[in-house]
C-alpha atoms as a PDB file:
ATOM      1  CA  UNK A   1    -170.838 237.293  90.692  1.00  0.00           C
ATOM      2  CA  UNK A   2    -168.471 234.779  89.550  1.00  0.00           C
ATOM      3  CA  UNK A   3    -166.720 234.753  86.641  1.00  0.00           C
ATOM      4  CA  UNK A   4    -168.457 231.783  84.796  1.00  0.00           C
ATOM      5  CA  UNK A   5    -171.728 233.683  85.405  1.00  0.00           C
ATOM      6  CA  UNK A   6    -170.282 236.984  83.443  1.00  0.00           C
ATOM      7  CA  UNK A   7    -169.121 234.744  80.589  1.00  0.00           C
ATOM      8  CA  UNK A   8    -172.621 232.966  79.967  1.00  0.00           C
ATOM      9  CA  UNK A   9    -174.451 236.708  80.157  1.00  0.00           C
ATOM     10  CA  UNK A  10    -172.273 237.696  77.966  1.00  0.00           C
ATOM     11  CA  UNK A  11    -173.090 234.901  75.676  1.00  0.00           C
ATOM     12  CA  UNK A  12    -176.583 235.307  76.115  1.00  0.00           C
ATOM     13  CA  UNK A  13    -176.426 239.214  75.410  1.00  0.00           C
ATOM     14  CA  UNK A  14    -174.061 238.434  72.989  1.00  0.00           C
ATOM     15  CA  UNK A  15    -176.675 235.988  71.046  1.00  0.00           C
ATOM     16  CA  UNK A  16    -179.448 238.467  71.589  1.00  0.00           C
ATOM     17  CA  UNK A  17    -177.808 241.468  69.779  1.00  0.00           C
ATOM     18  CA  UNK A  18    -176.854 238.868  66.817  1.00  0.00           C
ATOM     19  CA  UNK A  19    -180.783 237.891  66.643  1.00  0.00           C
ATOM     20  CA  UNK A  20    -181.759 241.002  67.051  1.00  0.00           C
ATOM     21  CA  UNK A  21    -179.825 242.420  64.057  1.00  0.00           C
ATOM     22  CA  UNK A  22    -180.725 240.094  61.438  1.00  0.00           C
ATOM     23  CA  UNK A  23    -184.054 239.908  62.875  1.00  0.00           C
ATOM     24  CA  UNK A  24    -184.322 243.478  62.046  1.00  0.00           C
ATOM     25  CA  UNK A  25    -182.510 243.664  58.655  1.00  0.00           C
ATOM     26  CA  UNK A  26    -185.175 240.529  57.802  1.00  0.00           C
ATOM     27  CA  UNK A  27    -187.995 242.682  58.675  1.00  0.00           C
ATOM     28  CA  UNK A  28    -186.991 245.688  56.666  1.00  0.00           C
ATOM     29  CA  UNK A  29    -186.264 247.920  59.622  1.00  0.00           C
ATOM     30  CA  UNK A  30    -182.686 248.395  59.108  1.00  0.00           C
ATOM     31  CA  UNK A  31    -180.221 247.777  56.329  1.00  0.00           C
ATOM     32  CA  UNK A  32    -178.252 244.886  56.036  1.00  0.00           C
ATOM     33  CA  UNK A  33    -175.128 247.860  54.813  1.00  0.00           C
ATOM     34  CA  UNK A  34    -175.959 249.976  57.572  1.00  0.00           C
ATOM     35  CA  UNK A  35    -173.338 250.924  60.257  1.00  0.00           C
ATOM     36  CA  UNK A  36    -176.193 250.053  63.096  1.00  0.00           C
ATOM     37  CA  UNK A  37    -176.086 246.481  61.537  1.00  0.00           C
ATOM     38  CA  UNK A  38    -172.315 246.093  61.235  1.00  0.00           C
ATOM     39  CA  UNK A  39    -171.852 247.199  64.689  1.00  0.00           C
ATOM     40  CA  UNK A  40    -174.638 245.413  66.569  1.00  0.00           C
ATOM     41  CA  UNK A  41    -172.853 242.315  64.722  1.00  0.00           C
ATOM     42  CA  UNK A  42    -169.267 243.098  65.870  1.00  0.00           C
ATOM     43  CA  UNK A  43    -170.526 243.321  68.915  1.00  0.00           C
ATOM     44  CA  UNK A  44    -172.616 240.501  69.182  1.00  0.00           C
ATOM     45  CA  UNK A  45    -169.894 238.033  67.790  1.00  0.00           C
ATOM     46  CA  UNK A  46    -167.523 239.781  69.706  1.00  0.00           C
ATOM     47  CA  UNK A  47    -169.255 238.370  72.935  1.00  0.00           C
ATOM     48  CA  UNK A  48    -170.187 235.353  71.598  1.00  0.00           C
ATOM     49  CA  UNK A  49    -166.761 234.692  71.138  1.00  0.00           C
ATOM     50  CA  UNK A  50    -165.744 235.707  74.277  1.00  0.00           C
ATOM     51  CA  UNK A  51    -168.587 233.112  75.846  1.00  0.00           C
ATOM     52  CA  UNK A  52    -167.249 230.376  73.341  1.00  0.00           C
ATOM     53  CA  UNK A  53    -163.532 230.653  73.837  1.00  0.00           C
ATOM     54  CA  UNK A  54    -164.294 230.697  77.879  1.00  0.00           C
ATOM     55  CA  UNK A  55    -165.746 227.237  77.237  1.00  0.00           C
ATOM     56  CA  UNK A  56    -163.460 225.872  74.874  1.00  0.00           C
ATOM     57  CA  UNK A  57    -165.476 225.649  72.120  1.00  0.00           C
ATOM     58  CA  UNK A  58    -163.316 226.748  69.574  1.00  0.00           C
ATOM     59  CA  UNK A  59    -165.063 226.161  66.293  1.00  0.00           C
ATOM     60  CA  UNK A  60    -167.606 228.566  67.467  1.00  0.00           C
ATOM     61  CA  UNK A  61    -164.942 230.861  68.622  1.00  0.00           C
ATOM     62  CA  UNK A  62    -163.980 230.374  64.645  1.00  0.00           C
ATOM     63  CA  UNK A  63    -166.846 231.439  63.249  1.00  0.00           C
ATOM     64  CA  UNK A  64    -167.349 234.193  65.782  1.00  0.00           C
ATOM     65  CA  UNK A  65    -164.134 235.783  64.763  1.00  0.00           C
ATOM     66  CA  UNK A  66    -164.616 235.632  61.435  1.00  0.00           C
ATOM     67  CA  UNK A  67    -167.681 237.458  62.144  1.00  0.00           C
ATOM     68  CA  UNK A  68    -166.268 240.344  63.516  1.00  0.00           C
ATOM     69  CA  UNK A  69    -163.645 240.897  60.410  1.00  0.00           C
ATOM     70  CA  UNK A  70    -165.914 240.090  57.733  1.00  0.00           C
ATOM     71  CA  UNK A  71    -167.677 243.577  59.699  1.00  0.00           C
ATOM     72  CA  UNK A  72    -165.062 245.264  60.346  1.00  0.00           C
ATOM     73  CA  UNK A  73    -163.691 244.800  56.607  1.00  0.00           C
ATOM     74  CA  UNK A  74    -166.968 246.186  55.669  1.00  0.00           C
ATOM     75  CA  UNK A  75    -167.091 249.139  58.028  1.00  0.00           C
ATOM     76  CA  UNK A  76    -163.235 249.950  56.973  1.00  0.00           C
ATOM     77  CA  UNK A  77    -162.956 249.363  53.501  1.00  0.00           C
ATOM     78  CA  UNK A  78    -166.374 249.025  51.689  1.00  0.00           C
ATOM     79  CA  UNK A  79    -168.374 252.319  52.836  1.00  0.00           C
ATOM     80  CA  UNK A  80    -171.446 252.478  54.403  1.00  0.00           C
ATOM     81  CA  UNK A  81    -174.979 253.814  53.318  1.00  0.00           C
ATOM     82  CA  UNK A  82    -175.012 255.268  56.615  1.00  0.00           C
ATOM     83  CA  UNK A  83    -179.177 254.366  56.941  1.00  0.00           C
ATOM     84  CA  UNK A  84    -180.170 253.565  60.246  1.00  0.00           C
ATOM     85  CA  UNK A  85    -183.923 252.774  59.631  1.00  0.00           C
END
């Protein structure tokens, strides 16, 4: 598999997990203060940003990285409910 191929699944999976967090937090089955949430977000920006720095498409990269502090701050420093519904 080549490595161009690795960096758009990862962008795909990476978009996915994203969607599939807030799509989740919109439809009241998780909180939006839960670890789950934080974490599928980290990771799902953490991806994206892989897929966007790849292709040079930095102010995605940006916005991507700033999505992983803003939840990691939260994780570290503000607490969590710990809810996973």
């Amino acid at each position: 598999m080549s490595e161009r191929s690795i960096v758009d699944i990862a962008g795909w999976i990476g978009m996915v997990v994203i969607l599939a967090a807030y799509g989740m937090v919109s439809a009241k089955r998780m909180e939006g203060d839960s670890l789950r949430y934080q974490v599928l977000n980290i990771i799902g920006a953490g991806l994206l940003t892989y897929n966007s720095y790849y292709f040079h498409a930095y102010p995605s990269v940006v916005v991507n990285l700033v999505w992983v502090i803003i939840g990691s701050y939260t994780m570290a420093h503000k607490g969590l409910k710990g809810r996973h519904r």
